[in-house]
N, C-alpha and C. Protein backbone atom coordinates (compact mmCIF):
# COMPACT_ATOMS: atom_id res chain seq x y z
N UNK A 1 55.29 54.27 79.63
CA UNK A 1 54.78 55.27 80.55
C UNK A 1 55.55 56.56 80.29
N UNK A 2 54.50 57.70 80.13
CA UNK A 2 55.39 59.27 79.94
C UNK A 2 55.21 59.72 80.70
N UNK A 3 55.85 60.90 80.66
CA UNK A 3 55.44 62.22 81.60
C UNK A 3 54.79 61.75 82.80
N UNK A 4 55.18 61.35 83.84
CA UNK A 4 55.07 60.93 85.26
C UNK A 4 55.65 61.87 85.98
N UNK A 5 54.57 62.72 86.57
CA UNK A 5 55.02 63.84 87.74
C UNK A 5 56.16 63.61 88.80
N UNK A 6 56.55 64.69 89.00
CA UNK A 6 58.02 64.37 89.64
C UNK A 6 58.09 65.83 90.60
N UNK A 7 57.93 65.66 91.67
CA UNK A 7 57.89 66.33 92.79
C UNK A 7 59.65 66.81 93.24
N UNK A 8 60.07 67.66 93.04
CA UNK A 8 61.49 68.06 93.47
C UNK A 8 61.24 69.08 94.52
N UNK A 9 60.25 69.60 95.71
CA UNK A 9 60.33 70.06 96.57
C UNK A 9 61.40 69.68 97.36
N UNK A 10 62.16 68.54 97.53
CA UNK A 10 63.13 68.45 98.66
C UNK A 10 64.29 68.56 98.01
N UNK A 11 64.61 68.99 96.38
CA UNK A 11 65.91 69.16 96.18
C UNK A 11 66.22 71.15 95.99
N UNK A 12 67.31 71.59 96.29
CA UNK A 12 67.78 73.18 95.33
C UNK A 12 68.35 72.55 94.52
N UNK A 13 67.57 73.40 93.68
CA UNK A 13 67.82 73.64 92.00
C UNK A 13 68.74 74.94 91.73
N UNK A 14 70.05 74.94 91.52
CA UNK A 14 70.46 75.39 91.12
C UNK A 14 71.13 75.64 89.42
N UNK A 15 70.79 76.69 88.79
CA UNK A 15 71.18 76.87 87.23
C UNK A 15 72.87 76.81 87.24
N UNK A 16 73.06 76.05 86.64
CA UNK A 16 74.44 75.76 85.98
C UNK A 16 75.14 75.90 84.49
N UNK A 17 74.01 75.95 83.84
CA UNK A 17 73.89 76.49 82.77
C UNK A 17 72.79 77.18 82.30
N UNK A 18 73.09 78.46 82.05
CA UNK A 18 71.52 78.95 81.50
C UNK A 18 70.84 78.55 80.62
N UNK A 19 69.98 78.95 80.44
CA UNK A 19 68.66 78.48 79.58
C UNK A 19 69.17 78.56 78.47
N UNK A 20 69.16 77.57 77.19
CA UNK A 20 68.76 78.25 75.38
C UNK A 20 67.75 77.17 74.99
N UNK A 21 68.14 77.97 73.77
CA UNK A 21 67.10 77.04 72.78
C UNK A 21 67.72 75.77 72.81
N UNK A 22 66.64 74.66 72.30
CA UNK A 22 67.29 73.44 72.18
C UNK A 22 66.91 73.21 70.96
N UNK A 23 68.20 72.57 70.52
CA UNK A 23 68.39 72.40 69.14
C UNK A 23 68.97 70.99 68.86
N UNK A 24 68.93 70.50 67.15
CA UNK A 24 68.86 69.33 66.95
C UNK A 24 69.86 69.05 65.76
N UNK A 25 70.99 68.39 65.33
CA UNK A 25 71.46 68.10 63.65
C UNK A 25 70.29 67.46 63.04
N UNK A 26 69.73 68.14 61.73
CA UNK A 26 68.92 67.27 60.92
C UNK A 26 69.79 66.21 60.17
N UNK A 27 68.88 65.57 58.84
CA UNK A 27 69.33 64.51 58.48
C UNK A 27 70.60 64.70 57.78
N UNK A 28 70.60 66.15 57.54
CA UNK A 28 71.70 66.54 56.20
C UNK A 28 73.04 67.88 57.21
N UNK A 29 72.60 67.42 58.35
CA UNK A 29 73.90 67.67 59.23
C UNK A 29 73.97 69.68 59.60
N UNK A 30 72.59 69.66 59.36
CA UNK A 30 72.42 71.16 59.60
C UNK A 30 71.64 71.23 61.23
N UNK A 31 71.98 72.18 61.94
CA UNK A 31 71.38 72.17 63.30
C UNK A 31 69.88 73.37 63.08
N UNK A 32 69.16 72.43 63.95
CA UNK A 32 67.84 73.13 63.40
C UNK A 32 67.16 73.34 65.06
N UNK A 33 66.12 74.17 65.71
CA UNK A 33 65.71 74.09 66.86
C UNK A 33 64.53 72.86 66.83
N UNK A 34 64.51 72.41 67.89
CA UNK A 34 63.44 71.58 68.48
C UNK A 34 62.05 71.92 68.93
N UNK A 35 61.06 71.06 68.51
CA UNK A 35 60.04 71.73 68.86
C UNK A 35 59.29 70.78 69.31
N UNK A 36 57.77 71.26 69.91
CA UNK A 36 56.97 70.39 70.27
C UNK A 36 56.54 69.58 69.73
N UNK A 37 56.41 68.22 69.55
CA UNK A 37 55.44 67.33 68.64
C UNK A 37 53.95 67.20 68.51
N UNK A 38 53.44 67.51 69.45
CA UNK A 38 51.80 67.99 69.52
C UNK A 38 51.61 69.38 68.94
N UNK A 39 52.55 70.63 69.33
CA UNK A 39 51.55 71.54 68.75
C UNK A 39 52.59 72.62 68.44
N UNK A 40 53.91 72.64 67.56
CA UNK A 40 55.07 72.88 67.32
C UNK A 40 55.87 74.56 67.76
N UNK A 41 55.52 74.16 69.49
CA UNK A 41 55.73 75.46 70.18
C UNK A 41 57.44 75.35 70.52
N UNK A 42 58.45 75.92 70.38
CA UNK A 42 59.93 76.15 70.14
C UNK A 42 60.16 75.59 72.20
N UNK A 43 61.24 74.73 72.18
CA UNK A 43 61.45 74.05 73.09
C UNK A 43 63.13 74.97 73.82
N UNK A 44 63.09 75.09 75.02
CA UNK A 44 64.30 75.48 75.68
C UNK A 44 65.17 74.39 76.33
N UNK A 45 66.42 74.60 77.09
CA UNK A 45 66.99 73.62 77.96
C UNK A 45 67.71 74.17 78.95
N UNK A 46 67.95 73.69 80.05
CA UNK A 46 68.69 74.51 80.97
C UNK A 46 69.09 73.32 81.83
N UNK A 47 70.57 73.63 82.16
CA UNK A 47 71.38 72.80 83.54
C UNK A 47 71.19 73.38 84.73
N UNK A 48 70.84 71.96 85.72
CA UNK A 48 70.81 72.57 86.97
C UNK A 48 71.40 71.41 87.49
N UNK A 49 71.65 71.55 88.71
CA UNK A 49 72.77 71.02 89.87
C UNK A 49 71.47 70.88 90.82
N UNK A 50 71.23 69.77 90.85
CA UNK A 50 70.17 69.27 92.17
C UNK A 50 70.59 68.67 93.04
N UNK A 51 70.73 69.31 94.56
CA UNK A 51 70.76 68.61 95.62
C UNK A 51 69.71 68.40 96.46
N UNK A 52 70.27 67.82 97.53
CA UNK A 52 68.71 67.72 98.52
C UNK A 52 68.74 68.47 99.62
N UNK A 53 67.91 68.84 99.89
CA UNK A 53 67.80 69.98 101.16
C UNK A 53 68.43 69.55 101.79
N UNK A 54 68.94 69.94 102.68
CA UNK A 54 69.04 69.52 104.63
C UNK A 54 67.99 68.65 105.14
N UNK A 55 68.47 67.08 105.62
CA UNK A 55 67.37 67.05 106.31
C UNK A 55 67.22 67.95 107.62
N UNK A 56 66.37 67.36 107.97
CA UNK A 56 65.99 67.84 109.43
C UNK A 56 66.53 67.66 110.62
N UNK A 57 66.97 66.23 110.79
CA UNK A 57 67.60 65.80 111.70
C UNK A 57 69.09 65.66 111.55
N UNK A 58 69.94 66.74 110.69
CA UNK A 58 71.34 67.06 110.26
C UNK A 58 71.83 66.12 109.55
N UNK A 59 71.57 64.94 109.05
CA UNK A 59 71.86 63.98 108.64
C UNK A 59 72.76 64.32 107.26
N UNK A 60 73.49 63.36 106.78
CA UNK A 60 74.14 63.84 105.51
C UNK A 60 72.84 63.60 104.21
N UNK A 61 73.59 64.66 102.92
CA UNK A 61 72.35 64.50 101.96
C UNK A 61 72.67 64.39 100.54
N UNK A 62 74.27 64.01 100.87
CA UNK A 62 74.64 63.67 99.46
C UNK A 62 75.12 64.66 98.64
N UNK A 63 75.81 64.57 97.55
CA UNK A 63 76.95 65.41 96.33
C UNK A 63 75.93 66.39 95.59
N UNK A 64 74.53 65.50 95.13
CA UNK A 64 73.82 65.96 94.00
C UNK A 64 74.39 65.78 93.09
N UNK A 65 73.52 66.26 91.44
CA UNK A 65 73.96 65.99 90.69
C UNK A 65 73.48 66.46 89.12
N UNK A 66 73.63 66.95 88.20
CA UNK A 66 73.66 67.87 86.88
C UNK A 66 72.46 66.61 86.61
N UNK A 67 71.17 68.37 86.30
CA UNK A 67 70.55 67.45 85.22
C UNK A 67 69.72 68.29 84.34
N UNK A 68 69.40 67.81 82.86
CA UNK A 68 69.05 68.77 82.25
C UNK A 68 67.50 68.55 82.08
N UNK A 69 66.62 69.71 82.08
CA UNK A 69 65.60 69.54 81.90
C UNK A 69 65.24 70.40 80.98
N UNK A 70 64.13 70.27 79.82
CA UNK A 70 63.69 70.40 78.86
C UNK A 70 62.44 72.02 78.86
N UNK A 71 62.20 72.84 78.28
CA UNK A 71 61.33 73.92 79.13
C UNK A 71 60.60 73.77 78.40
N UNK A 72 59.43 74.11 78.50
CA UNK A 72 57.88 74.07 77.24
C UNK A 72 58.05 75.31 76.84
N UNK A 73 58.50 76.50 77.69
CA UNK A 73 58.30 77.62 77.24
C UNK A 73 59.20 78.44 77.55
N UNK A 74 59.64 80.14 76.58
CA UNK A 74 60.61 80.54 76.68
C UNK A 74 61.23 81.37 78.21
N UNK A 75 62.56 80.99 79.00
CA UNK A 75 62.39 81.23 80.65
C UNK A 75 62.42 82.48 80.23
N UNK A 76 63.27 83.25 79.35
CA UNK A 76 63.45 84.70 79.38
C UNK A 76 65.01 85.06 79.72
N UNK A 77 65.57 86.03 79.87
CA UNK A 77 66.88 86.58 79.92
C UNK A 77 67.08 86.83 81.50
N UNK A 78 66.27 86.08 82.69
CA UNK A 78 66.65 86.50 84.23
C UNK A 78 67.30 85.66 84.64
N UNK A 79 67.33 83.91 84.13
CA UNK A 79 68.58 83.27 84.75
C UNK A 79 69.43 82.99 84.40
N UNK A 80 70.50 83.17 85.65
CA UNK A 80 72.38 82.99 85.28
C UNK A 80 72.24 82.36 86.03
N UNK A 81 73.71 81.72 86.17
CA UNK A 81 74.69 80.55 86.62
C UNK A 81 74.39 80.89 87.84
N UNK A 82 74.09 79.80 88.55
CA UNK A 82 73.85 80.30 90.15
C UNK A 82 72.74 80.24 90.89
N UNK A 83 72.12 80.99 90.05
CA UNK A 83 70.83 81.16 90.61
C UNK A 83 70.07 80.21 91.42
N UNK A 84 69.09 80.18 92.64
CA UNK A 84 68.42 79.22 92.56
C UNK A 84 66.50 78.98 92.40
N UNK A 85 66.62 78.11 91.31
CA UNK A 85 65.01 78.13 90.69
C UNK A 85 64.20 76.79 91.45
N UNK A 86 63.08 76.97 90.83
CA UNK A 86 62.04 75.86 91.09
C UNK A 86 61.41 76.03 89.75
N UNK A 87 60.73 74.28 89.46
CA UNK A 87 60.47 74.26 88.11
C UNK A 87 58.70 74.20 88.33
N UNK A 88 57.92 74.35 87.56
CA UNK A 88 56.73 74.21 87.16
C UNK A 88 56.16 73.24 86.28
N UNK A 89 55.17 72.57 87.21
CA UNK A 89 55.07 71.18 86.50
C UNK A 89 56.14 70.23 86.01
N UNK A 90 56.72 69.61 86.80
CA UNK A 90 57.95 69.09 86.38
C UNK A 90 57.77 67.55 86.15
N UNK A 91 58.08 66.97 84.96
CA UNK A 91 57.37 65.71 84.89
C UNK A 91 58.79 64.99 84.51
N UNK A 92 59.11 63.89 84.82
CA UNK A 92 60.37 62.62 84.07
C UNK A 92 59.64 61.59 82.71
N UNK A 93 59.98 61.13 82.31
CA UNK A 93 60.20 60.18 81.48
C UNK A 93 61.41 59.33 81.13
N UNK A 94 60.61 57.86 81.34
CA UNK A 94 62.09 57.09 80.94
C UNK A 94 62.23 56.71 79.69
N UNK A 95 63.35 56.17 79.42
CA UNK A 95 63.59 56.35 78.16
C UNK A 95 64.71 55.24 78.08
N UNK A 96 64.56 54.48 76.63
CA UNK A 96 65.41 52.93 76.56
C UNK A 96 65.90 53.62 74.46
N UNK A 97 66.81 53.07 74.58
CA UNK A 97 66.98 53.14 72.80
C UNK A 97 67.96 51.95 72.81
N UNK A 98 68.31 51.18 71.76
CA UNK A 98 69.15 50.07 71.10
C UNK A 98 69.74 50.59 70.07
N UNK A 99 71.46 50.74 70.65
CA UNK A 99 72.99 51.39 69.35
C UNK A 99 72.83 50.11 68.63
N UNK A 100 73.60 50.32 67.30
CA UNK A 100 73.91 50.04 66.72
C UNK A 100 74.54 48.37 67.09
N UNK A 101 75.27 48.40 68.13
CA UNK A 101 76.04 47.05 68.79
C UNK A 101 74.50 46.09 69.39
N UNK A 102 73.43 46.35 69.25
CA UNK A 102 72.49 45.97 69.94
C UNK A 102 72.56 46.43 71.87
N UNK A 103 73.59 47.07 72.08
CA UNK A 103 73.12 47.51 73.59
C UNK A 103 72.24 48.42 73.99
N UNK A 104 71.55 48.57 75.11
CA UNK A 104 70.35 49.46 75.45
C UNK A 104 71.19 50.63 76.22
N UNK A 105 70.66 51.33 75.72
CA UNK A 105 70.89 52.49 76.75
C UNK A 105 69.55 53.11 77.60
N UNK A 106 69.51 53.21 78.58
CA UNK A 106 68.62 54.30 78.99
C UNK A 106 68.42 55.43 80.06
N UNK A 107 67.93 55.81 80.55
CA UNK A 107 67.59 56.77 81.76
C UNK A 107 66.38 57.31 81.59
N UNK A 108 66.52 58.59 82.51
CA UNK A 108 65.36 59.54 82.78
C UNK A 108 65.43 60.88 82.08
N UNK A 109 64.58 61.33 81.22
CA UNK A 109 64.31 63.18 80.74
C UNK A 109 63.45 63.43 81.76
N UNK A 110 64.21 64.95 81.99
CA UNK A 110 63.22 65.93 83.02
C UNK A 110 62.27 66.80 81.94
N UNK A 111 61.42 67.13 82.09
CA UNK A 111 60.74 68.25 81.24
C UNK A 111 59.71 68.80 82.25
N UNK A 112 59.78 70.63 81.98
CA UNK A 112 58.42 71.41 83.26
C UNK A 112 57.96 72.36 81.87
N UNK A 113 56.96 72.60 82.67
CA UNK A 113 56.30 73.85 82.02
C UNK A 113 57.09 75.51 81.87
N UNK A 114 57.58 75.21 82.95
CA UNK A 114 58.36 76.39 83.01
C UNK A 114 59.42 76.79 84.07
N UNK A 115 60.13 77.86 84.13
CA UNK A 115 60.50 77.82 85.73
C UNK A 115 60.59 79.32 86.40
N UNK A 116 60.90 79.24 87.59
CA UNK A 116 60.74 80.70 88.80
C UNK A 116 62.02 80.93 89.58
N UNK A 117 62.06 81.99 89.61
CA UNK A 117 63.11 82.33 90.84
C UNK A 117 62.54 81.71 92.51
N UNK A 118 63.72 80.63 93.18
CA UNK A 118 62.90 79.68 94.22
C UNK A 118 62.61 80.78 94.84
N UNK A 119 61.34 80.39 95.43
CA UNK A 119 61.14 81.54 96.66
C UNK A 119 59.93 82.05 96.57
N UNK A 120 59.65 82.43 95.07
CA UNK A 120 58.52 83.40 94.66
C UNK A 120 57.08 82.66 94.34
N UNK A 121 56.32 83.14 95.12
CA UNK A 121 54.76 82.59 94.88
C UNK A 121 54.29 82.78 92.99
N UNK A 122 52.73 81.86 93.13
CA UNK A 122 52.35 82.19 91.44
C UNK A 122 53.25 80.95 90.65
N UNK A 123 52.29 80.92 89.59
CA UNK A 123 52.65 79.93 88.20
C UNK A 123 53.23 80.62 87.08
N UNK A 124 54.00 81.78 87.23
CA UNK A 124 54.19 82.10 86.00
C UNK A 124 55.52 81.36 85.15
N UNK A 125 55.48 81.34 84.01
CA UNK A 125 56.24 80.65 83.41
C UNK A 125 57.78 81.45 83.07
N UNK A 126 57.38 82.49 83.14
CA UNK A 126 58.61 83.57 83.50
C UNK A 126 58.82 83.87 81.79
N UNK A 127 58.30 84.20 81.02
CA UNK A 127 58.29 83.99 79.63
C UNK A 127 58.30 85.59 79.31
């Protein structure tokens, strides 16, 4: 199962690391950028610090916690450290691989279409 929508309305997204390119070592140990596999459009990455709102009823809501998500498209030069965004189209995928020792590793990739300064109406991808 891929790309399974992922609703983060109840967390702030805060940037912790700004946006770059995301990049890859090829086979011969040279770093090269990453790109799309369907239709080879140049891929970004950016850290954010997700917590969960407030509930409602004051309740506690937890530390949060760093996570990186993947951008389809380029955010542009408006976010710094701090900031707080909302992502566009934001989908997870899980993900399993087998090291070398035969152990599994796995988790979750975030990947959106794009992202916004929180707050601001519209889909733009901020590109």
């Amino acid at each position: 199962m891929r790309n399974i929508p992922v609703d983060l309305g109840g967390f702030k997204l805060m940037v912790s690391e700004a946006p770059v390119m995301k990049t890859r070592e090829d086979e011969n140990g040279n770093v090269v950028p990453v790109t799309n596999y369907e239709d080879g459009s140049q891929q970004f990455v950016v850290s954010l610090f997700a917590k969960r709102k407030p509930r409602p009823d004051g309740g506690r809501v937890g530390k949060g916690e760093e996570i990186k998500v993947t951008l389809a498209t380029d955010p542009g030069d408006e976010f710094d450290e701090g900031m707080y965004v909302e992502l566009i189209d934001a989908t997870g995928s899980p993900w399993a691989m087998k090291d070398q020792q035969g152990n599994v590793n796995s988790g979750l990739s975030f990947k959106a279409a794009g992202m916004k300064p929180a707050g601001q109406g519209g889909l733009s991808s901020a590109a």
